[in-house]
Protein backbone atom coordinates (compact mmCIF):
# COMPACT_ATOMS: atom_id res chain seq x y z
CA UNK A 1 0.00 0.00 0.00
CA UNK A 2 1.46 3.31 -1.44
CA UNK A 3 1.87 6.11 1.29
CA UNK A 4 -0.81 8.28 -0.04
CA UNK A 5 -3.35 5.39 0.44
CA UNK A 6 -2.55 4.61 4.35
CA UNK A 7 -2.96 7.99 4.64
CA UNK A 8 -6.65 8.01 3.10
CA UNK A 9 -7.57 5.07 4.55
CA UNK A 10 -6.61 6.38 7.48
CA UNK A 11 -8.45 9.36 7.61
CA UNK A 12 -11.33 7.67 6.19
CA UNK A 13 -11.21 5.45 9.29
CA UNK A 14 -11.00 8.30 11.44
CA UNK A 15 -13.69 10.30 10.00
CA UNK A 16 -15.87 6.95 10.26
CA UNK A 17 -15.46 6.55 14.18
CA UNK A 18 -15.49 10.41 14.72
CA UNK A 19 -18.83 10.13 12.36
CA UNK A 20 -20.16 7.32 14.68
CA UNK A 21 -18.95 9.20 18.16
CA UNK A 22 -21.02 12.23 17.33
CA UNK A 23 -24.28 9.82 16.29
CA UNK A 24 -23.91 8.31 19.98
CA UNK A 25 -22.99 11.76 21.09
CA UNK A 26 -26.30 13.42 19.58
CA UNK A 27 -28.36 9.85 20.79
CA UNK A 28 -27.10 10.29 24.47
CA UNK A 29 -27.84 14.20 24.31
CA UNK A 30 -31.39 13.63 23.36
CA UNK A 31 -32.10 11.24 25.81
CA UNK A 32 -30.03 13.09 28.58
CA UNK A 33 -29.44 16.61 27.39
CA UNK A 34 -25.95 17.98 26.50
CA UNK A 35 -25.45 18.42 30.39
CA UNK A 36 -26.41 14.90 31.26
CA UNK A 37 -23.81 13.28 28.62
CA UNK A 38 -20.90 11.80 29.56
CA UNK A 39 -17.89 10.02 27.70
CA UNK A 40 -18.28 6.82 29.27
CA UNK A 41 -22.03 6.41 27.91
CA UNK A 42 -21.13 7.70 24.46
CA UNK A 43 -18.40 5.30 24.55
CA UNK A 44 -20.63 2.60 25.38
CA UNK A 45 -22.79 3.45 22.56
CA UNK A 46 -20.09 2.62 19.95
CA UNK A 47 -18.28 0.13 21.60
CA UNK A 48 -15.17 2.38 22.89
CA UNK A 49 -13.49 2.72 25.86
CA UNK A 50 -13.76 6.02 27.43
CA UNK A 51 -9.44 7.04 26.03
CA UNK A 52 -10.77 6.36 22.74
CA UNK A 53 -13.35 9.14 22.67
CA UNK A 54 -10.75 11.71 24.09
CA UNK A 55 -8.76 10.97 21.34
CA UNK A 56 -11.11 12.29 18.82
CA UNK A 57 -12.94 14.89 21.53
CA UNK A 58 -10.64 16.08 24.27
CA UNK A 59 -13.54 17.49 26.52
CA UNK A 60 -17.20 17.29 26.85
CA UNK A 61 -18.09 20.59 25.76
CA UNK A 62 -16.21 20.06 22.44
CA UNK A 63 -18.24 16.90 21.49
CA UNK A 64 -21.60 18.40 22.52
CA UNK A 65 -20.33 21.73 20.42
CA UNK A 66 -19.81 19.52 17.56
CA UNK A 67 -23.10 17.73 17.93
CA UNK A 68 -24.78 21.24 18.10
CA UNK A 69 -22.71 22.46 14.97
CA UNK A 70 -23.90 18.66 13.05
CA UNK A 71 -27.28 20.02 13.29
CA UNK A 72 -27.12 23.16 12.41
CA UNK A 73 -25.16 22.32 9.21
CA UNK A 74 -27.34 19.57 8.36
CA UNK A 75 -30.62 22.00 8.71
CA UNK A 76 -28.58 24.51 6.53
CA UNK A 77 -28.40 21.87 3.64
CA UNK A 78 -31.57 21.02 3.91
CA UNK A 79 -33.14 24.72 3.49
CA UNK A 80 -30.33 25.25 0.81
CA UNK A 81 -32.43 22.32 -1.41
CA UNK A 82 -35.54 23.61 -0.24
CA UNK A 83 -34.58 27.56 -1.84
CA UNK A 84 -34.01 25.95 -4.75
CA UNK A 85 -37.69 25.63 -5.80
CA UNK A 86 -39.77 28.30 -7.09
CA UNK A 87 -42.24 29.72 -4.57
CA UNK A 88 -43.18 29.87 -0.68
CA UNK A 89 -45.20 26.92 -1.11
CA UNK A 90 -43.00 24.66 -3.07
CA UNK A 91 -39.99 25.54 -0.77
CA UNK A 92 -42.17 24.30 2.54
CA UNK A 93 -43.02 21.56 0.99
CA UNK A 94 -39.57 20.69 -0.24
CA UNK A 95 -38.02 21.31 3.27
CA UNK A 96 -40.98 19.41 4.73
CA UNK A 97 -40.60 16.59 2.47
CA UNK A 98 -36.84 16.24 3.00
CA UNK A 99 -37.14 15.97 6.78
CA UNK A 100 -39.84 12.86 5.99
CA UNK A 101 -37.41 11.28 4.03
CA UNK A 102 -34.80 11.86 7.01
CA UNK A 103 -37.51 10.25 9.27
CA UNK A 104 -38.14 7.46 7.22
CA UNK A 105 -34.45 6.73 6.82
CA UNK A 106 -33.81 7.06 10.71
CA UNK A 107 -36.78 4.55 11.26
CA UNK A 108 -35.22 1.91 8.55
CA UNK A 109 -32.31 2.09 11.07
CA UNK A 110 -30.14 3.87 7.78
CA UNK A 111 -29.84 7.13 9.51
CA UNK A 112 -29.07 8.06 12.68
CA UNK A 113 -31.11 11.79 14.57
CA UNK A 114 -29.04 15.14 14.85
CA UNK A 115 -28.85 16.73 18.32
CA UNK A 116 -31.17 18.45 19.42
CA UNK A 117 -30.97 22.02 19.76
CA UNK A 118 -32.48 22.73 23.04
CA UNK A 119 -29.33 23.22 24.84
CA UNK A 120 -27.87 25.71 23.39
CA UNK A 121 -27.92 28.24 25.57
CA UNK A 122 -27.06 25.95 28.52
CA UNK A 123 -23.52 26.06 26.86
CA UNK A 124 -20.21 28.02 28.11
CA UNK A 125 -18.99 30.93 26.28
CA UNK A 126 -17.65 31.30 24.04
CA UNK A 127 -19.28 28.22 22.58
CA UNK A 128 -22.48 29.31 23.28
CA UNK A 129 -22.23 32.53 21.13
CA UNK A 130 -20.95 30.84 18.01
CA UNK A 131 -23.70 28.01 18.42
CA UNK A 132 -26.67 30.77 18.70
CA UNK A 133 -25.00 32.61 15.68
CA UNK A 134 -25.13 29.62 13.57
CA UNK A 135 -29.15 28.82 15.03
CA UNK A 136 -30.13 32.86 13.83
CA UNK A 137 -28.69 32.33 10.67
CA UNK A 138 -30.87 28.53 10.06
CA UNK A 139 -34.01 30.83 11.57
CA UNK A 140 -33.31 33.80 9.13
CA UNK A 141 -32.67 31.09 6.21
CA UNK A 142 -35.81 29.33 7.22
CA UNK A 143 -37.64 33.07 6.85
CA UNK A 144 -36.40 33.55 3.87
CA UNK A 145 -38.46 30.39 1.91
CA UNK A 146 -41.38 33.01 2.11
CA UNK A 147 -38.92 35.87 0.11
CA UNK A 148 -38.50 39.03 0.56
CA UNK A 149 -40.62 40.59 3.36
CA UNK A 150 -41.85 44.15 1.82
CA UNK A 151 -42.61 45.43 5.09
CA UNK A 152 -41.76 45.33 9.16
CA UNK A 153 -45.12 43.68 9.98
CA UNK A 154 -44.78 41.11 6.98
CA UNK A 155 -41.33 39.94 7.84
CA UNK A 156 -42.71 39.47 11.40
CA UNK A 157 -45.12 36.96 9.67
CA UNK A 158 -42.83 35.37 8.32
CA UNK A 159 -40.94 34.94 11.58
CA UNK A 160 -43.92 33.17 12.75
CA UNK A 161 -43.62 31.07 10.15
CA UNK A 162 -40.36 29.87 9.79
CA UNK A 163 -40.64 29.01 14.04
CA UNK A 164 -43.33 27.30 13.09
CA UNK A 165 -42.31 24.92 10.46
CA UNK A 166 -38.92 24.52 12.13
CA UNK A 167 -40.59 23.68 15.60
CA UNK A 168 -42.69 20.91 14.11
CA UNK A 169 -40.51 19.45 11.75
CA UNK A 170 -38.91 19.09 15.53
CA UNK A 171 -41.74 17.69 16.73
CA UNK A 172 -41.75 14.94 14.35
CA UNK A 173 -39.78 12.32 16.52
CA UNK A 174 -42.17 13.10 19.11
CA UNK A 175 -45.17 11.17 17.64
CA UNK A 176 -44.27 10.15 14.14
CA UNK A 177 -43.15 7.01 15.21
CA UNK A 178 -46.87 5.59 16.25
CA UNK A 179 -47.18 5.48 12.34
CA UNK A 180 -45.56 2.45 10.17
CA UNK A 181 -43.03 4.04 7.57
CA UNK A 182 -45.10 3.04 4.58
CA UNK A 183 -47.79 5.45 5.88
CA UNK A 184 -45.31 8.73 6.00
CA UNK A 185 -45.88 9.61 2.78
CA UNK A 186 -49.72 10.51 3.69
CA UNK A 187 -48.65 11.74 6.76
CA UNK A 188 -46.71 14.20 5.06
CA UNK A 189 -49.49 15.13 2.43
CA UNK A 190 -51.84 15.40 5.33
CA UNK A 191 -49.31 18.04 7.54
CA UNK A 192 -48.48 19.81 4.22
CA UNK A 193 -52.39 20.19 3.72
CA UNK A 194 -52.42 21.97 7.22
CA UNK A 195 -49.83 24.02 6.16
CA UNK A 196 -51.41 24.99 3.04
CA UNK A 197 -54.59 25.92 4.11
CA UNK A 198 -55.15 26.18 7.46
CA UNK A 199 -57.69 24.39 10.27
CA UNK A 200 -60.35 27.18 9.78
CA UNK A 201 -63.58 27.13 7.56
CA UNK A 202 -64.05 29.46 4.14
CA UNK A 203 -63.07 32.98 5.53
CA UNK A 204 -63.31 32.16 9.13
CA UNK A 205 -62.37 35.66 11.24
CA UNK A 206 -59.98 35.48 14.34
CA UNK A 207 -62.21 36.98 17.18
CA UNK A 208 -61.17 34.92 20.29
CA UNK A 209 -62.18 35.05 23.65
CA UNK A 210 -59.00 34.81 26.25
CA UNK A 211 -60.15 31.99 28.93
CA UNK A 212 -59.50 32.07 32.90
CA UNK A 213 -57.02 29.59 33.78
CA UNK A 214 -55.68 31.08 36.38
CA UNK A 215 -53.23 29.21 38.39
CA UNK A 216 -55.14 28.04 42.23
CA UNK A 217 -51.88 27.14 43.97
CA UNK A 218 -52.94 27.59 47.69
CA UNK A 219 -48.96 28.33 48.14
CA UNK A 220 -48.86 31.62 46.72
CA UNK A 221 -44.90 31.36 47.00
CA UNK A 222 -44.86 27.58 45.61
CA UNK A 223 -46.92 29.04 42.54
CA UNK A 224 -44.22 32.04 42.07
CA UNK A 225 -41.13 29.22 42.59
CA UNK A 226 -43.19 27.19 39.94
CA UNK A 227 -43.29 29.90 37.60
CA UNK A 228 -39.44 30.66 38.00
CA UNK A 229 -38.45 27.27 37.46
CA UNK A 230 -40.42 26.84 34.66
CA UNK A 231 -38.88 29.81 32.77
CA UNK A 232 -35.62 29.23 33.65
CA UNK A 233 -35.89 25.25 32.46
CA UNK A 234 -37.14 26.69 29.06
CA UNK A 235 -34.64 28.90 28.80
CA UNK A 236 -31.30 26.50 29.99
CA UNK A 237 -32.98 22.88 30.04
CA UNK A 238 -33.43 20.89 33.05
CA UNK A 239 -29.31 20.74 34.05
CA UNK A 240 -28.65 23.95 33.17
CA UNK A 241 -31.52 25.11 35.45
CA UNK A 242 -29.79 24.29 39.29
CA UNK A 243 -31.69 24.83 42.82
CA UNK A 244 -29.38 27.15 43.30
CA UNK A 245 -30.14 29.61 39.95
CA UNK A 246 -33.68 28.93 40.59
CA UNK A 247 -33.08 30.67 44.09
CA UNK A 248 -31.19 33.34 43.43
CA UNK A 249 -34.03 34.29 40.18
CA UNK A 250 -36.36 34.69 43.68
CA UNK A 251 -33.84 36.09 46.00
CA UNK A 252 -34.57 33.19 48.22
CA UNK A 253 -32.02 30.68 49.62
CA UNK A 254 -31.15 27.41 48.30
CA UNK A 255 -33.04 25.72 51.59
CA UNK A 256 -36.04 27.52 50.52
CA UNK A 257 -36.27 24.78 47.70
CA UNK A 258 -36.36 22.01 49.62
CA UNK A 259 -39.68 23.70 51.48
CA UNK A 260 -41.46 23.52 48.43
CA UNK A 261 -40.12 20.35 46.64
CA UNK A 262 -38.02 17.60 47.96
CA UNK A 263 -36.16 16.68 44.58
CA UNK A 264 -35.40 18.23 41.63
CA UNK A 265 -37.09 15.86 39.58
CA UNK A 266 -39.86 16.87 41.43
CA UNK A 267 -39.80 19.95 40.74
CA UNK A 268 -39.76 19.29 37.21
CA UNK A 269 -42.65 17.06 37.39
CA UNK A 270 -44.48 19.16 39.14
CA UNK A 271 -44.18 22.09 35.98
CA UNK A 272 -45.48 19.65 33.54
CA UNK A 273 -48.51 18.69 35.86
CA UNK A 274 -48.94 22.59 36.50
CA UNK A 275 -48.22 23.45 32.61
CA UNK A 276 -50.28 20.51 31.49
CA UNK A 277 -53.22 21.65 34.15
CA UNK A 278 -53.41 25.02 32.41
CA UNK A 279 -53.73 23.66 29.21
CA UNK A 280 -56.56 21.25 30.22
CA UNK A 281 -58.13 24.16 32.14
CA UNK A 282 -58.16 26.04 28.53
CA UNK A 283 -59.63 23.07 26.76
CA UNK A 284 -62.07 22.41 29.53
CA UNK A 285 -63.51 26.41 30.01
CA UNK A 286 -63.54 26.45 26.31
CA UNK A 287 -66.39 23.55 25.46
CA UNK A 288 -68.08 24.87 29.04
CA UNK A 289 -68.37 28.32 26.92
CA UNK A 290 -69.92 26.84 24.03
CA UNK A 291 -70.21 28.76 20.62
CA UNK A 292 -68.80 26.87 17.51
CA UNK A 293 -65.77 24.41 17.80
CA UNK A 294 -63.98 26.43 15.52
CA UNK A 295 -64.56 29.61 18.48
CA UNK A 296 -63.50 27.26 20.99
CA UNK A 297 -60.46 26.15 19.44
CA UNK A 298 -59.54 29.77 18.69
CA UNK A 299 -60.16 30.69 21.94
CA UNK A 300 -58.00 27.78 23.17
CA UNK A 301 -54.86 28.64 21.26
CA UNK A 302 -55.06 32.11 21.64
CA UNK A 303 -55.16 32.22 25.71
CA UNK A 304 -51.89 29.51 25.70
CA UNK A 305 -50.38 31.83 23.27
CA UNK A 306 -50.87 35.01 25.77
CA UNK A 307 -50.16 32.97 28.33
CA UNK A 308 -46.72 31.70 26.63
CA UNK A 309 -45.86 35.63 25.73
CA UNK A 310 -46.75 37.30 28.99
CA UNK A 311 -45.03 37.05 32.43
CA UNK A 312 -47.56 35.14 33.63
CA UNK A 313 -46.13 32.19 32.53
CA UNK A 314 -45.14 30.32 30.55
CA UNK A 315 -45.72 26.46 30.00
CA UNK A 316 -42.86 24.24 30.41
CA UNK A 317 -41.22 23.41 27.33
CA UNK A 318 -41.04 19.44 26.49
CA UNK A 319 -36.93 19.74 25.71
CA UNK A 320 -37.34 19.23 29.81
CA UNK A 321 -38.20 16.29 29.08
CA UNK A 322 -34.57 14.62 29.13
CA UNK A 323 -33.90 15.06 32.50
CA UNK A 324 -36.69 13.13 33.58
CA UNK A 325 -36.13 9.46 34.82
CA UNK A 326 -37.54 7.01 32.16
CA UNK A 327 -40.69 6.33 34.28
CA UNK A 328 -41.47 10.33 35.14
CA UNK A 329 -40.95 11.02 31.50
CA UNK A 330 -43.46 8.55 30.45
CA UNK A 331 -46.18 9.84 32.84
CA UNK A 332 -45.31 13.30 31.44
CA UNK A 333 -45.25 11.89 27.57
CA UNK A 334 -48.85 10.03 28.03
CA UNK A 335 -50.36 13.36 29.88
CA UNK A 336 -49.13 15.18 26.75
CA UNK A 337 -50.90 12.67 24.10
CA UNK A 338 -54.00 12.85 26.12
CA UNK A 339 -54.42 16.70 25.62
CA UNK A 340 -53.59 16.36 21.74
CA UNK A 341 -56.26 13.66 21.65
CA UNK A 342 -58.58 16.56 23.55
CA UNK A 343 -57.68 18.63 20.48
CA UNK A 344 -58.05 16.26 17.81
CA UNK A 345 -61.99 15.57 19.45
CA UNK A 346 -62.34 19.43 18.98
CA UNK A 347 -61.28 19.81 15.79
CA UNK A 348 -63.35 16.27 14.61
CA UNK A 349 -66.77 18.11 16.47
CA UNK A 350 -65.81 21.33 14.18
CA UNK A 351 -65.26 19.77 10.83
CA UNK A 352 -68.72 17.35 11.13
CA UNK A 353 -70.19 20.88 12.40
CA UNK A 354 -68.52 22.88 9.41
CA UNK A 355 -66.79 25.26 11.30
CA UNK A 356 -63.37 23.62 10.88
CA UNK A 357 -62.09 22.28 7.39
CA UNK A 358 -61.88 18.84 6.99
CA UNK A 359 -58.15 17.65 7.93
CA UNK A 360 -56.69 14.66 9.67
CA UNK A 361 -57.71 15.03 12.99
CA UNK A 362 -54.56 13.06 14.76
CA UNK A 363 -51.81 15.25 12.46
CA UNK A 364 -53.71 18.39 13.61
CA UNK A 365 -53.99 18.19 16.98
CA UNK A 366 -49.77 17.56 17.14
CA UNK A 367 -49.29 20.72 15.08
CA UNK A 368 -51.00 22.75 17.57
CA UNK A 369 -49.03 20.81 20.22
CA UNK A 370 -46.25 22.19 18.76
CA UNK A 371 -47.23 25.51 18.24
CA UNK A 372 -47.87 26.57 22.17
CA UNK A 373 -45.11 24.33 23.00
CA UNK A 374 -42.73 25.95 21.02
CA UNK A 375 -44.43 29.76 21.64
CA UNK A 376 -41.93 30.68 24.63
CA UNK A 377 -39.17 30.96 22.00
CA UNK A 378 -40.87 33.70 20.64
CA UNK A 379 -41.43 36.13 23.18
CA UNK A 380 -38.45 38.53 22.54
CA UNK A 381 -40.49 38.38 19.05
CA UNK A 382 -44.15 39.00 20.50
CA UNK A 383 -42.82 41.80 22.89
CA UNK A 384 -41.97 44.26 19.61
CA UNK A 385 -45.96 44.38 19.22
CA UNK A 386 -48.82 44.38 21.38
CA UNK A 387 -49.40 41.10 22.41
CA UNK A 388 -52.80 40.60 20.80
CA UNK A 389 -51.32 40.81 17.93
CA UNK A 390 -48.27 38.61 18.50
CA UNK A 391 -51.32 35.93 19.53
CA UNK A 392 -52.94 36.49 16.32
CA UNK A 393 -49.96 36.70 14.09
CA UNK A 394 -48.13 33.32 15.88
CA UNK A 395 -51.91 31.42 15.63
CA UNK A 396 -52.03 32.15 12.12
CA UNK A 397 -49.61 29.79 10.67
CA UNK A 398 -51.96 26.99 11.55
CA UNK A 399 -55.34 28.48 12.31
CA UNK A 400 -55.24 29.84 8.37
CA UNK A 401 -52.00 28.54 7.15
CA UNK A 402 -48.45 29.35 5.90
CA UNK A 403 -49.78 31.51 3.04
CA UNK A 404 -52.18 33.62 4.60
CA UNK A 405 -51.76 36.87 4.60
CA UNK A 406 -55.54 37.88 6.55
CA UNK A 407 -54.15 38.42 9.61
CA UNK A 408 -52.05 41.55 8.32
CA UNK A 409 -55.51 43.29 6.92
C-alpha cells in the first residue's frame, strides 16, 4: 500500500469513528441533554473505551459543540435544497418533504437523529455565542423560503412562520413514530395540507375570547417558585436550570427549595402537571363556553399563546423532558398525548359541524401541540408588538395557514 493510500484510509477510518462518536454523542444528548452526557455512555454506545473518545474529543463541551454544529449544518443543507424551488409553497413543501425522508431513513435504522438544539444556551462561552449565531442564521434562512418581506409587519409573519415549520418538523420524533413508515408519505401530504390551508372554515375571522385559567396554587410562594423554574428550564434545560439559579431568580435561599419540593425531579414534574393543568383548564372552560368548535379552538390557542408571551407564565417546554427518569418522562409523555387527543376531538366536532375544514384530525392536533409548546421561543419576538397581535400573528400559521396573509388586513 502506497503512502498516499494509508494515509486516506486512514483518515477515512478516522472520520468513520469520529462520524459514529457524534451519532452516539447526539443519541445520548437527546435522551439526557448535553449536560447529562458523559464520555463513558457515548463510549458505550459505539463500543469504545472512554481514552478512545478523548482521542477524537478532548472534553465534553467540544463533542456536545460539535453535535450542536452537526445540526445546524445539516438544517442549513436542507433549506439550501428547499430555496431551490420556485415559490413559498414549493420551498415548505420541499423542506418538509426532505425531513420525511430523514424520518423514514432514521426509522429503517439507515440514519441516525441530529442533536437536538435545546441546549444551546445551557452552553459556556464562548461556545455558546458561536452556536446561537449559527441557530439565527438557520431561523433567518428558514424566513427567507417566504422571500423578501416588503414590510416590518410582513417579515414578522414570516418569523412566525419559519418558528413554526422549524418547531414541528422538531416535533416529528415526538409522535411520528406511532405510524408504520409506509404510511409517512400521507402523513406528510396530510401536515403539508395543514400548512397549506389552514384548520379554519371558508373565511373564518380570528375573534377569540381569552379563557381564565388562572393558576389556584394555595402556596402563593410555591406558585411564584413554579413559575421561575419553569422559565428558567425553558430557557437552559433541566441541568442547566440548578436549585441554586432557581433561588437566586427569587432572592430566596437554596433551603427555601427544599420547602417547596423535595427533589429536583420533582420539581420538574411538578411544571409539567402545572403546565399541562393550564392547558386542560383552557380546553375544559372552552367547550363549558360553548359557541362553535372552531370559536372554541380559537379561543384555546389564543389564551396559551398570551399565556406563553406574557409574564404570567409560561408552560414548560417538552426539551425538559430529558432530564426526567424514564418512568417520570413517560407519565409526562402520556399526559401530553391525552391533551392532543382533547384537540383532535375538537377539531373532529368542528369539521362534522362545518366550522373547521376537513383535515386529519390526529396530524392536527400535534401541530397545535407544537405551536404553544414551542411559543416561549418567541417572546423577545411577540414583545416588539402588542401582544394581541403577537397571539394572532403566531396562531395564524396553523389556524389559516403558511400563506395567509388575513391576519395583516
Amino acid at each position: 500500500m502506497s503512502a498516499i493510500a494509508g494515509k486516506d484510509g486512514g483518515t477515512k477510518r478516522f472520520q468513520a469513528k469520529r462520524d459514529a462518536i457524534l451519532a452516539a454523542a447526539a443519541e445520548a444528548i437527546n435522551d439526557q441533554s448535553a449536560k447529562g452526557m458523559t464520555f463513558a455512555d457515548v463510549a458505550a454506545r459505539v463500543g469504545l473505551n472512554t481514552t478512545s473518545v478523548t482521542y477524537y474529543f478532548r472534553r465534553k463541551e467540544d463533542l456536545a459543540s460539535a453535535c450542536f454544529e452537526h445540526t445546524i449544518d445539516q438544517l442549513g443543507a436542507m433549506l439550501e435544497e428547499a430555496m431551490a424551488e420556485a415559490t413559498p409553497e414549493a420551498r415548505v413543501a420541499r423542506y418538509l418533504a426532505i425531513n420525511f425522508q430523514r424520518m423514514g431513513r432514521i426509522a429503517r435504522r439507515e440514519d441516525t437523529d441530529f442533536a437536538i438544539l435545546s441546549d444551546l444556551r445551557a452552553m459556556d462561552e464562548p461556545i455558546k455565542s458561536k452556536l446561537l449565531a449559527g441557530w439565527q442564521r438557520v431561523f433567518r434562512n428558514t424566513r427567507a423560503l417566504w422571500g423578501d418581506a416588503p414590510d416590518r409587519a410582513t417579515k414578522d409573519l414570516y418569523g412566525a412562520r419559519a418558528h413554526v415549520l422549524l418547531e414541528n418538523t422538531f416535533w416529528l420524533s415526538v409522535w411520528l413514530t406511532r405510524y408504520d413508515v409506509d404510511e409517512y408519505d400521507r402523513v406528510e401530504a396530510r401536515l403539508m395540507d395543514l400548512f397549506r390551508h389552514g384548520l379554519a372554515a371558508g373565511r373564518a375571522s380570528w375573534t377569540p375570547r381569552l379563557l381564565d385559567v388562572d393558576d389556584d396554587d394555595q402556596e402563593p410562594g410555591r406558585a411564584a417558585f413554579l413559575t421561575a423554574a419553569t422559565r428558567l428550564i425553558n430557557e437552559l434545560g433541566y441541568r442547566g436550570a440548578s436549585v441554586q439559579r432557581i433561588a437566586s431568580e427569587l432572592n430566596v435561599t437554596k433551603g427555601s427549595f427544599y420547602h417547596h419540593l423535595d427533589a429536583k425531579d420533582e420539581l420538574v414534574t411538578e411544571c409539567y402537571r402545572r403546565s399541562f393543568d393550564r392547558i386542560a383548564a383552557a380546553q375544559a372552560s372552552a367547550q363549558a363556553a360553548g359557541g362553535t368548535h372552531w370559536q372554541r379552538l380559537e379561543s384555546v390557542m389564543a389564551t396559551l399563546l398570551d399565556i406563553q408571551f406574557s409574564e404570567r407564565g409560561p408552560l414548560l417546554r417538552t426539551t425538559a423532558l430529558s432530564g426526567l427518569p424514564p418512568r417520570d418522562r413517560q407519565t409526562m409523555i402520556d399526559r401530553s398525548n391525552r391533551l392532543a387527543r382533547r384537540f383532535a376531538g375538537m377539531i373532529s366536532d368542528g369539521i362534522a359541524e362545518g366550522s373547521i375544514r376537513a383535515v386529519d384530525p390526529l396530524v392536527a392536533s400535534q401541530a397545535l401541540m407544537a405551536l404553544q409548546n414551542a411559543a416561549f421561543d418567541m417572546r423577545k419576538w411577540a414583545s416588539t408588538m402588542p401582544r394581541e397581535r403577537a397571539v394572532a400573528m403566531y396562531a395564524s400559521t396553523l389556524m389559516f395557514g403558511l400563506f395567509d396573509d388575513r391576519v395583516l388586513a
